[in-house]
PDB file of N, CA and C in Angstrom:
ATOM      1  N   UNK A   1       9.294 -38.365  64.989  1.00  0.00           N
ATOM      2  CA  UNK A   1      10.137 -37.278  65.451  1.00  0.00           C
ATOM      3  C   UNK A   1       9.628 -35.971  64.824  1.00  0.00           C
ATOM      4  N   UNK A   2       9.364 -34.974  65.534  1.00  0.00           N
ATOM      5  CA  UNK A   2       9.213 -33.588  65.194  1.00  0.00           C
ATOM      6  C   UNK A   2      10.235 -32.861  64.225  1.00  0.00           C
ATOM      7  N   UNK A   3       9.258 -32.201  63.091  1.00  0.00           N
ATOM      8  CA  UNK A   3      10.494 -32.036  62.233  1.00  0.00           C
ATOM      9  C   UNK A   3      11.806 -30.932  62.509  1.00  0.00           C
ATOM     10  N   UNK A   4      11.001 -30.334  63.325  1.00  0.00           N
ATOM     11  CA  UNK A   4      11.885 -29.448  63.713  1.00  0.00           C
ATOM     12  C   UNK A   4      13.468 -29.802  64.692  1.00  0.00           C
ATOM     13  N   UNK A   5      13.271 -30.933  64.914  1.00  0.00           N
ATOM     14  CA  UNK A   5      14.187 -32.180  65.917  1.00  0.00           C
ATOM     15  C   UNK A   5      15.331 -32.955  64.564  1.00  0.00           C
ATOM     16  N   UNK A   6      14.870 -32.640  63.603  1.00  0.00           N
ATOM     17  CA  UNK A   6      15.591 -33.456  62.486  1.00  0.00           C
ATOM     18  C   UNK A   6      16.484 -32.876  61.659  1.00  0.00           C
ATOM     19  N   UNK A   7      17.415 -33.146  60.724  1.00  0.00           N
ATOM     20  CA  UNK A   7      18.379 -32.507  60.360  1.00  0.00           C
ATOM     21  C   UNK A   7      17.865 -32.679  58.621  1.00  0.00           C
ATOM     22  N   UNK A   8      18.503 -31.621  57.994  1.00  0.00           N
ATOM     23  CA  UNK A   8      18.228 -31.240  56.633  1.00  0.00           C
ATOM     24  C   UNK A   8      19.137 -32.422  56.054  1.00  0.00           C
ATOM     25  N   UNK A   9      18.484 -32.903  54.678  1.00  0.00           N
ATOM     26  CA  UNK A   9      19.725 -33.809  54.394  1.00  0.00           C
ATOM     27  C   UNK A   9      19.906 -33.003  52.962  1.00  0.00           C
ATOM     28  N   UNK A  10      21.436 -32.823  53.019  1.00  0.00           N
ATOM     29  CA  UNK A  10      21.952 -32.042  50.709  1.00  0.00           C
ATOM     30  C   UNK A  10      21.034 -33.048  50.678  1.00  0.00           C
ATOM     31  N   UNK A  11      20.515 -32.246  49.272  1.00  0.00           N
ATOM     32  CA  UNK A  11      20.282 -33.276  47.888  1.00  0.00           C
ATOM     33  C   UNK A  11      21.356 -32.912  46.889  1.00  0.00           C
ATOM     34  N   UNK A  12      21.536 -33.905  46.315  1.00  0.00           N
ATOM     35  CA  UNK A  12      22.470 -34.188  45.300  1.00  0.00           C
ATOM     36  C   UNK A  12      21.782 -34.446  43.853  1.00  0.00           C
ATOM     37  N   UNK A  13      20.534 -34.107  43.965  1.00  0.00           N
ATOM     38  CA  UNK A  13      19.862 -34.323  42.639  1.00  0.00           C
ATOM     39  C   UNK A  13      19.251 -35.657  43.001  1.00  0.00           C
ATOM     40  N   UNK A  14      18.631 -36.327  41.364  1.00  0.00           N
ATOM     41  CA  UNK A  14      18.110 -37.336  41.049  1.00  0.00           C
ATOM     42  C   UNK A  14      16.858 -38.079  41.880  1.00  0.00           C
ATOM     43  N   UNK A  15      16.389 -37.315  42.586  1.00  0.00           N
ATOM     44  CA  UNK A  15      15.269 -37.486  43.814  1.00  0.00           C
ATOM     45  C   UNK A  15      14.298 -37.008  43.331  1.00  0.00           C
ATOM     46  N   UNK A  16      13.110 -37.564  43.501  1.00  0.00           N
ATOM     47  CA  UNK A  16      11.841 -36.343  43.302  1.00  0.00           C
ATOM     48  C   UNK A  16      11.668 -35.800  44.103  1.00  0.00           C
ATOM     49  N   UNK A  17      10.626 -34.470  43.675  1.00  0.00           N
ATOM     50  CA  UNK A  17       9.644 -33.824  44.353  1.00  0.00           C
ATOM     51  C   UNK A  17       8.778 -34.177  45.292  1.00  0.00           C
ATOM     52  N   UNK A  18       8.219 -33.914  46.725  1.00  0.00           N
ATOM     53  CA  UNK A  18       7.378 -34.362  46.828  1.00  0.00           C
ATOM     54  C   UNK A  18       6.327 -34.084  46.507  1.00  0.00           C
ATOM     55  N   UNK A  19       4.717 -35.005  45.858  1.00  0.00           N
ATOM     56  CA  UNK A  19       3.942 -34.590  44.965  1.00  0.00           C
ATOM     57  C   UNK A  19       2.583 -33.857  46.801  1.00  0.00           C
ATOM     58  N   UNK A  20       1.641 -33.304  46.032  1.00  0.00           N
ATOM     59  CA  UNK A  20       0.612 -32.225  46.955  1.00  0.00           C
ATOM     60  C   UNK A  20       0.636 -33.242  48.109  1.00  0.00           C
ATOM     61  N   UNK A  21       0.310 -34.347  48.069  1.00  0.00           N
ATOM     62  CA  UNK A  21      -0.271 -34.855  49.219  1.00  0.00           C
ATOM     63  C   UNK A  21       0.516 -34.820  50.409  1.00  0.00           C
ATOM     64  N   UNK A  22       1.955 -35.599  49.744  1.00  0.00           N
ATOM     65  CA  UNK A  22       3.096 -35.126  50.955  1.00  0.00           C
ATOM     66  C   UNK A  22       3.460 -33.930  51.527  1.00  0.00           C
ATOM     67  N   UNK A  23       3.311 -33.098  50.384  1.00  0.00           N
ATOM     68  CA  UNK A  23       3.145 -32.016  50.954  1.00  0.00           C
ATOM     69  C   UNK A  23       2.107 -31.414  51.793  1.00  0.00           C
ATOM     70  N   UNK A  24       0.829 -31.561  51.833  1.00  0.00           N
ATOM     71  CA  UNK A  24       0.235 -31.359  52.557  1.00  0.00           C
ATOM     72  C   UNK A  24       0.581 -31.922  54.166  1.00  0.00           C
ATOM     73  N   UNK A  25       0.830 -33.302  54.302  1.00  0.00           N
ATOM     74  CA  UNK A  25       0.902 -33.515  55.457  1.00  0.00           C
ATOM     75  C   UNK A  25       2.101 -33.153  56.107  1.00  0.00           C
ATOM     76  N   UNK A  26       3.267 -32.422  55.631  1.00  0.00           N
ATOM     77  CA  UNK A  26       3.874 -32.287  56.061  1.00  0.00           C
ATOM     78  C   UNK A  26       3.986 -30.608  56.761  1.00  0.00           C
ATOM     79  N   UNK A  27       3.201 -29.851  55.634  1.00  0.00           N
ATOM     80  CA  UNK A  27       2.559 -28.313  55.774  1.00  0.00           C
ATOM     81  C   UNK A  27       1.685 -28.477  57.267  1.00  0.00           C
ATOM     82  N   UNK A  28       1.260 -29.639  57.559  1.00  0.00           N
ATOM     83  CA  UNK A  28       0.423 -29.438  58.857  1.00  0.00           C
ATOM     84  C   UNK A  28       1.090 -29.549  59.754  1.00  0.00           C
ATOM     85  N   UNK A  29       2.323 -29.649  59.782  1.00  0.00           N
ATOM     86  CA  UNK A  29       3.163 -29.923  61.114  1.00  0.00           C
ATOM     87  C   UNK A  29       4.288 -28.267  61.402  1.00  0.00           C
ATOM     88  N   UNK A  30       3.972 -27.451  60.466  1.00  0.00           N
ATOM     89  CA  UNK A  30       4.556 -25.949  60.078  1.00  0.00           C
ATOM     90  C   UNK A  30       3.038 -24.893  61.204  1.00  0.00           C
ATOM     91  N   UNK A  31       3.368 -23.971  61.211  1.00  0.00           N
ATOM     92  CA  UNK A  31       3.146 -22.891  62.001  1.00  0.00           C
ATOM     93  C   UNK A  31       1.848 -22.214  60.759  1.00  0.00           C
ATOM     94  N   UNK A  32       0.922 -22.103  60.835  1.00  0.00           N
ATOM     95  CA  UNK A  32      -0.626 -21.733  59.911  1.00  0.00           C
ATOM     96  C   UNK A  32      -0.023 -21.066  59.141  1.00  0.00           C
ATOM     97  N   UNK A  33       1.519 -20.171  59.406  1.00  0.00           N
ATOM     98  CA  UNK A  33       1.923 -18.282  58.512  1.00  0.00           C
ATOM     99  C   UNK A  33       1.920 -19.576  57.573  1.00  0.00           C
ATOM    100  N   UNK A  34       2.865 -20.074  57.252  1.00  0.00           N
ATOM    101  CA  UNK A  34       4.100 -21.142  56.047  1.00  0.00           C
ATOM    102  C   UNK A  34       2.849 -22.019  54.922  1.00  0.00           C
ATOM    103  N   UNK A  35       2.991 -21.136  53.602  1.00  0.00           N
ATOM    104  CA  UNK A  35       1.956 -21.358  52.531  1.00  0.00           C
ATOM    105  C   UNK A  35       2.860 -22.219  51.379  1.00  0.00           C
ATOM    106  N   UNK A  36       2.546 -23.564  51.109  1.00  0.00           N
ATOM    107  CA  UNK A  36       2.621 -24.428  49.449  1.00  0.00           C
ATOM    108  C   UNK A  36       2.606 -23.443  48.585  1.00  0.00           C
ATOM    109  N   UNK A  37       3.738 -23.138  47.701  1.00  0.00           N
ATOM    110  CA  UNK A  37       3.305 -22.320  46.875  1.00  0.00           C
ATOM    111  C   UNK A  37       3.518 -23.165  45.344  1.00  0.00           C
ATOM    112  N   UNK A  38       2.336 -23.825  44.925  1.00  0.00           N
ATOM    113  CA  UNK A  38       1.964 -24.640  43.318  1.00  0.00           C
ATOM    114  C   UNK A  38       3.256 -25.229  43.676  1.00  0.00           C
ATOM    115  N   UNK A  39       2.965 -26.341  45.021  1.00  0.00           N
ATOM    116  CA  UNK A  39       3.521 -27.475  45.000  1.00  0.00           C
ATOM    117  C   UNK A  39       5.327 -27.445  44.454  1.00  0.00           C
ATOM    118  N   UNK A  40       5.428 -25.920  44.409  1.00  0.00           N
ATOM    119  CA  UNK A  40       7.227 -26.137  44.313  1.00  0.00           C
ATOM    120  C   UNK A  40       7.478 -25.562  45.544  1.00  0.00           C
ATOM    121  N   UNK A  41       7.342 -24.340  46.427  1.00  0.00           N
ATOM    122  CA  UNK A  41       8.392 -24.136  47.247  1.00  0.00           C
ATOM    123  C   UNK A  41       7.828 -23.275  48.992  1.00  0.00           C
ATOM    124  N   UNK A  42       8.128 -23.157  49.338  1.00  0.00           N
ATOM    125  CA  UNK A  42       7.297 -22.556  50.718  1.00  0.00           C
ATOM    126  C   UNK A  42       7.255 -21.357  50.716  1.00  0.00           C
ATOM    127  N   UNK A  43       6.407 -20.298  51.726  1.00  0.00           N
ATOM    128  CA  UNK A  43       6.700 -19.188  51.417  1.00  0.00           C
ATOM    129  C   UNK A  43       5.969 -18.698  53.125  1.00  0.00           C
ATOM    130  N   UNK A  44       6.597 -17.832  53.675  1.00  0.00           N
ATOM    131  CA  UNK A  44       6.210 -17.388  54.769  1.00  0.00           C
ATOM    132  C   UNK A  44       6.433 -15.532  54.941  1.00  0.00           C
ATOM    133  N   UNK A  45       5.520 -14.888  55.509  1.00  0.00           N
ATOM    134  CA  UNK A  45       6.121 -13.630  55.870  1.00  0.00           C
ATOM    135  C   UNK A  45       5.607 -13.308  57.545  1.00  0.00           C
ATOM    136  N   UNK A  46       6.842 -12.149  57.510  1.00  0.00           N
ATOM    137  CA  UNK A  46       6.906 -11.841  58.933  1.00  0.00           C
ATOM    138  C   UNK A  46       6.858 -10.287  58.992  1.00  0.00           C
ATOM    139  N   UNK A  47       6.144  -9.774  60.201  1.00  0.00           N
ATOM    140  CA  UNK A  47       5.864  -8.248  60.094  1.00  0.00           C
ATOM    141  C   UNK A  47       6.856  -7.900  61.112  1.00  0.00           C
ATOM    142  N   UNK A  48       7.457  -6.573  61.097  1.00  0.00           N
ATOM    143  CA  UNK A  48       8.268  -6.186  62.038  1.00  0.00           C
ATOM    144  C   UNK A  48       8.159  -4.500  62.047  1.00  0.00           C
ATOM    145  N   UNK A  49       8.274  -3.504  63.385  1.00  0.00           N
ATOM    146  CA  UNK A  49       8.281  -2.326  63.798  1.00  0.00           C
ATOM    147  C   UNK A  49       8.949  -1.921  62.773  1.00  0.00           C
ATOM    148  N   UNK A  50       9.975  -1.912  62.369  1.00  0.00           N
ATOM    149  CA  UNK A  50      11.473  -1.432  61.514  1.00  0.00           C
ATOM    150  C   UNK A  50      11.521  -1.684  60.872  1.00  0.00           C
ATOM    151  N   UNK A  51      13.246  -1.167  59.292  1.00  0.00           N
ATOM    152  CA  UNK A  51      13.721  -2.256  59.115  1.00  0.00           C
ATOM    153  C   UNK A  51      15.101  -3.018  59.861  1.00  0.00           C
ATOM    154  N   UNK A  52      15.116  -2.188  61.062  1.00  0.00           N
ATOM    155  CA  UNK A  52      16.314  -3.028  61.861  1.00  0.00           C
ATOM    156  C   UNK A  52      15.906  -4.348  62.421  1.00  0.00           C
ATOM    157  N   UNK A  53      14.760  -4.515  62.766  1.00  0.00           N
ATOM    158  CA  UNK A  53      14.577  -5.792  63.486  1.00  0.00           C
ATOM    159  C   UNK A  53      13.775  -6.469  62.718  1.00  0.00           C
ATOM    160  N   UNK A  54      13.676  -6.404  61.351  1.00  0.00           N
ATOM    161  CA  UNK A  54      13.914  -7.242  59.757  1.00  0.00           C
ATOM    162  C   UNK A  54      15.018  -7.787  60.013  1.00  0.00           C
ATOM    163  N   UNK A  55      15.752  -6.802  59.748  1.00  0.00           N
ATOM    164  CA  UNK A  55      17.237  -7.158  59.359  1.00  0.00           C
ATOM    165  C   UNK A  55      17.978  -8.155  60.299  1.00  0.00           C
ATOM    166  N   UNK A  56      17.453  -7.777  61.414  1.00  0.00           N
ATOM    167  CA  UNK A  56      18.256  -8.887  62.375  1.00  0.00           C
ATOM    168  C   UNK A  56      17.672 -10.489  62.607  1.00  0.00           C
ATOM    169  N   UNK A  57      15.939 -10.431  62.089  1.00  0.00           N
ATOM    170  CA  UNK A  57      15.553 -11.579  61.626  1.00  0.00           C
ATOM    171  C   UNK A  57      16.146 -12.075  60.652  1.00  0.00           C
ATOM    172  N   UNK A  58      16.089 -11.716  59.564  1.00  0.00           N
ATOM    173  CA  UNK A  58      17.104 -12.391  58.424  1.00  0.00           C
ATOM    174  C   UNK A  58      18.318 -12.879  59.119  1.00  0.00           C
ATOM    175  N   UNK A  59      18.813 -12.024  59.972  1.00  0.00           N
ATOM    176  CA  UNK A  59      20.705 -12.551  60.454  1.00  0.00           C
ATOM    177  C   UNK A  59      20.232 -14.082  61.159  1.00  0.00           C
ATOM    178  N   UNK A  60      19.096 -14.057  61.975  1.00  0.00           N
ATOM    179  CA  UNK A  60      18.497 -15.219  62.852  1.00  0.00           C
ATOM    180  C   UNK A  60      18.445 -16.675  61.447  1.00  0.00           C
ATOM    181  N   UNK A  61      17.628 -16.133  60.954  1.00  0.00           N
ATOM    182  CA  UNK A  61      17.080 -16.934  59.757  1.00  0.00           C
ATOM    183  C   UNK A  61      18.576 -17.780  59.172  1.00  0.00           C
ATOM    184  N   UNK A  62      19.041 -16.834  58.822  1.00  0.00           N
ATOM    185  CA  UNK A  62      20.706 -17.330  57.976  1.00  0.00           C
ATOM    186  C   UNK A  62      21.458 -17.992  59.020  1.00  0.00           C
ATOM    187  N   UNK A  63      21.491 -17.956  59.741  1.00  0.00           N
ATOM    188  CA  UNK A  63      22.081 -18.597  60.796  1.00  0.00           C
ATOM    189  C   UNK A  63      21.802 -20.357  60.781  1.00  0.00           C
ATOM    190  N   UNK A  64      20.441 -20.224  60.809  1.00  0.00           N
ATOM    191  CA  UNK A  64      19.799 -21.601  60.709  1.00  0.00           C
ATOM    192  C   UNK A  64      20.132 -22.483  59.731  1.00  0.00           C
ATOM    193  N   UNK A  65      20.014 -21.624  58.594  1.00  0.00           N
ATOM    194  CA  UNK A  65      20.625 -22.200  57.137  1.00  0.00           C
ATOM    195  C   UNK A  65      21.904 -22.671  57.055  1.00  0.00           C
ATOM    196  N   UNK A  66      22.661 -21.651  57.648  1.00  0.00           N
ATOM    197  CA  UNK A  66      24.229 -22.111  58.021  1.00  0.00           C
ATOM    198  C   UNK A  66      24.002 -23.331  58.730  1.00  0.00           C
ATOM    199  N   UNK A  67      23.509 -23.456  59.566  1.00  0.00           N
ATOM    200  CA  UNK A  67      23.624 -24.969  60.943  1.00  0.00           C
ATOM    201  C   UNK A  67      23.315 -26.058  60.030  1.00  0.00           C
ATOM    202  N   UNK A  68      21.932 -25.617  58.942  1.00  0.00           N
ATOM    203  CA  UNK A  68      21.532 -26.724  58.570  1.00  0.00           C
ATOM    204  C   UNK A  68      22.552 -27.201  57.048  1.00  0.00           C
ATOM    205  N   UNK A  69      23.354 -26.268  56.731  1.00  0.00           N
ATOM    206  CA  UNK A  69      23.935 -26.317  55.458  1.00  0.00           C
ATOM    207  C   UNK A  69      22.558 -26.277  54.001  1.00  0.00           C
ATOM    208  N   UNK A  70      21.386 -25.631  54.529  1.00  0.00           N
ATOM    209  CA  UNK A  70      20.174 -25.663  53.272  1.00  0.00           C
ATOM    210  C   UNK A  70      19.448 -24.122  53.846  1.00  0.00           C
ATOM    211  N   UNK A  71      19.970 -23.348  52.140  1.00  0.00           N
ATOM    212  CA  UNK A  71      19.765 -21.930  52.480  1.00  0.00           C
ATOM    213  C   UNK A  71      18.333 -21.651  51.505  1.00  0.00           C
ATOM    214  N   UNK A  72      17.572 -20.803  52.150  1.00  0.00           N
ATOM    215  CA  UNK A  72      16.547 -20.070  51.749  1.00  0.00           C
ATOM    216  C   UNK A  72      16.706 -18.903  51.010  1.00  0.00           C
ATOM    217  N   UNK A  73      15.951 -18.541  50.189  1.00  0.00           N
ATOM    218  CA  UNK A  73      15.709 -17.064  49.504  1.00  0.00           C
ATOM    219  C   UNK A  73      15.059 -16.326  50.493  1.00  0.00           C
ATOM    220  N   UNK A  74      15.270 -14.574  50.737  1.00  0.00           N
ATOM    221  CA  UNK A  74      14.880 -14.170  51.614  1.00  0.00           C
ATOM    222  C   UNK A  74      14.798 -12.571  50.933  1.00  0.00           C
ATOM    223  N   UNK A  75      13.383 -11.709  51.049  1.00  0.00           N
ATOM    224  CA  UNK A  75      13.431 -10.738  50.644  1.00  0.00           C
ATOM    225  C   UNK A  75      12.891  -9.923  52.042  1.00  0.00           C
ATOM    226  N   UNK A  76      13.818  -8.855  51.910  1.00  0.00           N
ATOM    227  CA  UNK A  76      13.133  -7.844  53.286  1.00  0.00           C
ATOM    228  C   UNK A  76      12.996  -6.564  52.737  1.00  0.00           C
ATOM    229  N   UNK A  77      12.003  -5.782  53.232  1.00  0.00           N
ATOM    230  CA  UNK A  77      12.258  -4.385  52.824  1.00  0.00           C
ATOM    231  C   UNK A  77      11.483  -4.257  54.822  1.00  0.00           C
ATOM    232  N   UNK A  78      11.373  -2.152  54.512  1.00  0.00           N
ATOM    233  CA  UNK A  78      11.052  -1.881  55.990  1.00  0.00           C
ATOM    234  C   UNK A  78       9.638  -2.546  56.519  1.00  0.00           C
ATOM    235  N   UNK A  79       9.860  -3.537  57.579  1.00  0.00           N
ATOM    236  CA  UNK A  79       9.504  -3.997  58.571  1.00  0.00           C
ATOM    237  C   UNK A  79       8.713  -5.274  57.989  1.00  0.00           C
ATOM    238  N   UNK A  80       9.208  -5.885  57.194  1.00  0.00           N
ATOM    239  CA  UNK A  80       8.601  -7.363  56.792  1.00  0.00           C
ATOM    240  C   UNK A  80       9.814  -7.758  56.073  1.00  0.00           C
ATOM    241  N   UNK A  81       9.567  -9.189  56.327  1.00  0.00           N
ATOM    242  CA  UNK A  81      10.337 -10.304  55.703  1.00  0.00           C
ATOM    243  C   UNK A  81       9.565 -11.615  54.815  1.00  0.00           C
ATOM    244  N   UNK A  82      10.342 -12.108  53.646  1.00  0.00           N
ATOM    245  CA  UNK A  82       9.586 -12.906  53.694  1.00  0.00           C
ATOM    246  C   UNK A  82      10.857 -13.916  53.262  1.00  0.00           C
ATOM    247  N   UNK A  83      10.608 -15.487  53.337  1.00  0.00           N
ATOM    248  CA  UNK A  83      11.355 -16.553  53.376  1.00  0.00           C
ATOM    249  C   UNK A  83      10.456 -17.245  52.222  1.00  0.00           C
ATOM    250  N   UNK A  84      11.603 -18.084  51.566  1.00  0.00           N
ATOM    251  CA  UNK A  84      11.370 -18.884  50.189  1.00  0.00           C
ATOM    252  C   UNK A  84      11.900 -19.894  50.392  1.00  0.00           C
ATOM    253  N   UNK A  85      11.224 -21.277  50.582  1.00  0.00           N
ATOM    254  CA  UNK A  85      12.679 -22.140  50.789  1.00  0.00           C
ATOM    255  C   UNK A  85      11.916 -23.271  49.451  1.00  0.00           C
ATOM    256  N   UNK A  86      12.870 -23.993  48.559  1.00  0.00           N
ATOM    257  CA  UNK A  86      12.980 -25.396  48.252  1.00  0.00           C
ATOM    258  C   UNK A  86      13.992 -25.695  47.991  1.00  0.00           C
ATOM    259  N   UNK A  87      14.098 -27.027  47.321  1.00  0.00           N
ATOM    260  CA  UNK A  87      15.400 -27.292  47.373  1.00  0.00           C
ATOM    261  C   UNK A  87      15.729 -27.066  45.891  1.00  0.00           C
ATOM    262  N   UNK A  88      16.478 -26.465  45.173  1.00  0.00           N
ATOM    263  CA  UNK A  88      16.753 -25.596  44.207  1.00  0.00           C
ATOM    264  C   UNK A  88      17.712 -26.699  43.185  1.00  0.00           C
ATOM    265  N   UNK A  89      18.564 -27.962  43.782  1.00  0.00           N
ATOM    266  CA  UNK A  89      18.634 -29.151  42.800  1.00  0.00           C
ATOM    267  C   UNK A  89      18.121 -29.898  42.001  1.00  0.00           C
ATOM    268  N   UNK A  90      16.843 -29.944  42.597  1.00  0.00           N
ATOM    269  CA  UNK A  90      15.608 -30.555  42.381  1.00  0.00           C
ATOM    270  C   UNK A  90      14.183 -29.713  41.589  1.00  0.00           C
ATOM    271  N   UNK A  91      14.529 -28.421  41.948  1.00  0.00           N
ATOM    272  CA  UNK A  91      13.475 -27.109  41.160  1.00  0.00           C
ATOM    273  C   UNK A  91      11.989 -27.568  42.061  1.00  0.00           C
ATOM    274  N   UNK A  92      11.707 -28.301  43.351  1.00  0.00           N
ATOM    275  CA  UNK A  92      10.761 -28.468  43.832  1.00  0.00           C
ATOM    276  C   UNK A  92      10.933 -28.799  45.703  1.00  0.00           C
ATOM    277  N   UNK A  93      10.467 -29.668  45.914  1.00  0.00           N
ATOM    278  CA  UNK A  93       9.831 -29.630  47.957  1.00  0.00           C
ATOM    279  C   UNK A  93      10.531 -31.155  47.912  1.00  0.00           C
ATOM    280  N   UNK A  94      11.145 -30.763  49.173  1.00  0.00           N
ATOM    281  CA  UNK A  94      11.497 -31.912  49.741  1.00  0.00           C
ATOM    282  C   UNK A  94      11.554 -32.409  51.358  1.00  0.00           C
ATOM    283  N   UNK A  95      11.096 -33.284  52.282  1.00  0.00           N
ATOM    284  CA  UNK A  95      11.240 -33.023  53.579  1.00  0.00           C
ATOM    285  C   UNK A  95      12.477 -31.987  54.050  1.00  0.00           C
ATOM    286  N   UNK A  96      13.394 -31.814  54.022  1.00  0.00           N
ATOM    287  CA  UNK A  96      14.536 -30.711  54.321  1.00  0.00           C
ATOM    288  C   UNK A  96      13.962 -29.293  53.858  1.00  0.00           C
ATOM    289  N   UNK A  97      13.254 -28.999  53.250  1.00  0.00           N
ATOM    290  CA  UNK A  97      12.395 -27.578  53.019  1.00  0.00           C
ATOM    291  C   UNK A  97      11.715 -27.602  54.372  1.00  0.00           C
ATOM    292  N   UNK A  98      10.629 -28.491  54.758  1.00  0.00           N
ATOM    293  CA  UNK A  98       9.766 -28.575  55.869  1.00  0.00           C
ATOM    294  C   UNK A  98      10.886 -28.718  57.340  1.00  0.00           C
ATOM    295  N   UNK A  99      11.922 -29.302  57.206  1.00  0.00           N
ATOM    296  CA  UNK A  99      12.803 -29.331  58.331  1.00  0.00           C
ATOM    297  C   UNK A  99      13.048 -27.784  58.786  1.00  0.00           C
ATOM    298  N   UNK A 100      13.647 -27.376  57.578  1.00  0.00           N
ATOM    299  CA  UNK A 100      14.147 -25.755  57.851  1.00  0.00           C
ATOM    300  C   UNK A 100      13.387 -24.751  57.884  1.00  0.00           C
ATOM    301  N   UNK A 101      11.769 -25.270  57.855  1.00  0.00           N
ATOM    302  CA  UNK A 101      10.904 -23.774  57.769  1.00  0.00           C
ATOM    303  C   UNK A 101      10.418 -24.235  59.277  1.00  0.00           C
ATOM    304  N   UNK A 102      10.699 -25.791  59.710  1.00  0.00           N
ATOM    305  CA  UNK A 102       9.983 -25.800  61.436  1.00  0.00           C
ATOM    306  C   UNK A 102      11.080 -25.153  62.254  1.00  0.00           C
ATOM    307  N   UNK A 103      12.433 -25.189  62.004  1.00  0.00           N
ATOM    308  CA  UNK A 103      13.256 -24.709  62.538  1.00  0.00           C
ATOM    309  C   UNK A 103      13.675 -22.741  62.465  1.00  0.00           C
ATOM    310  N   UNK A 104      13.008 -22.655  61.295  1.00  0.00           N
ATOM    311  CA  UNK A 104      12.509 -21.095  61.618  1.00  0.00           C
ATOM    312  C   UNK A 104      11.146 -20.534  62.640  1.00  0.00           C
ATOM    313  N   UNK A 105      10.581 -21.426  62.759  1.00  0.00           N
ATOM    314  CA  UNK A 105       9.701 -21.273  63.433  1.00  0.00           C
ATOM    315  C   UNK A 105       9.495 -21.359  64.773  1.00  0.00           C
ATOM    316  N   UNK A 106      11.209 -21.948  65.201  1.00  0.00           N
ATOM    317  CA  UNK A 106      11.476 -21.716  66.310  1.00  0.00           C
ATOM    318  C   UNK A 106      11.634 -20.809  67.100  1.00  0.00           C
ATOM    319  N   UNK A 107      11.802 -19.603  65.877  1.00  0.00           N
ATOM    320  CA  UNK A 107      12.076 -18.260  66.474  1.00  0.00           C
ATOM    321  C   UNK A 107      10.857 -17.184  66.930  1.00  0.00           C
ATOM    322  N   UNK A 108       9.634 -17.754  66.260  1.00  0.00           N
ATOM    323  CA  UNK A 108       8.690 -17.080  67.199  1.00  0.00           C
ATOM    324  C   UNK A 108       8.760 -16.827  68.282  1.00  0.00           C
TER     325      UNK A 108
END
């Protein structure tokens, strides 16, 4: 199943990380922008005319997070965005990071 087809699951702790390799194969199923960053957390940016249609990406973005109940860090200034996601129980990557960055990527 496409990850973007799949649902985020909470973590509740006590899980690992996944270590580079999983991560890698799972980075290949993400959009080329969406970069491993030292195997803890994702990182993507987006260019935009403004900062209004930043801003209304972020509203897009949060939205998703809401559906999925697994929220991202998100910094914008005028006309770029950028998205941070892991899972922050854990201090590292977990399939539900890769769920919610294919499901941002829907918005291309």
């Amino acid at each position: 199943m496409e990850l973007k087809n799949k649902r985020c699951i909470p973590c509740e702790g006590g899980v690992p990380a996944l270590v580079e390799k999983e991560c890698d194969e799972l980075l290949s199923a993400l959009d080329i922008k969406w970069e491993v960053i030292l195997v803890h957390h994702l990182e993507r940016n987006w260019k935009f005319d403004n900062f209004q249609n930043a801003l209304d990406h972020v509203v897009k973005l949060g939205a998703i997070c809401e559906e999925e109940n697994h929220h991202a860090d998100f910094e914008i200034g005028w006309g770029r965005v950028k998205a941070i996601i892991y899972t922050h129980k854990i201090d590292g990557l977990t399939e539900s990071d890769f769920i919610l960055a294919a499901k941002f990527d829907t918005l291309n």
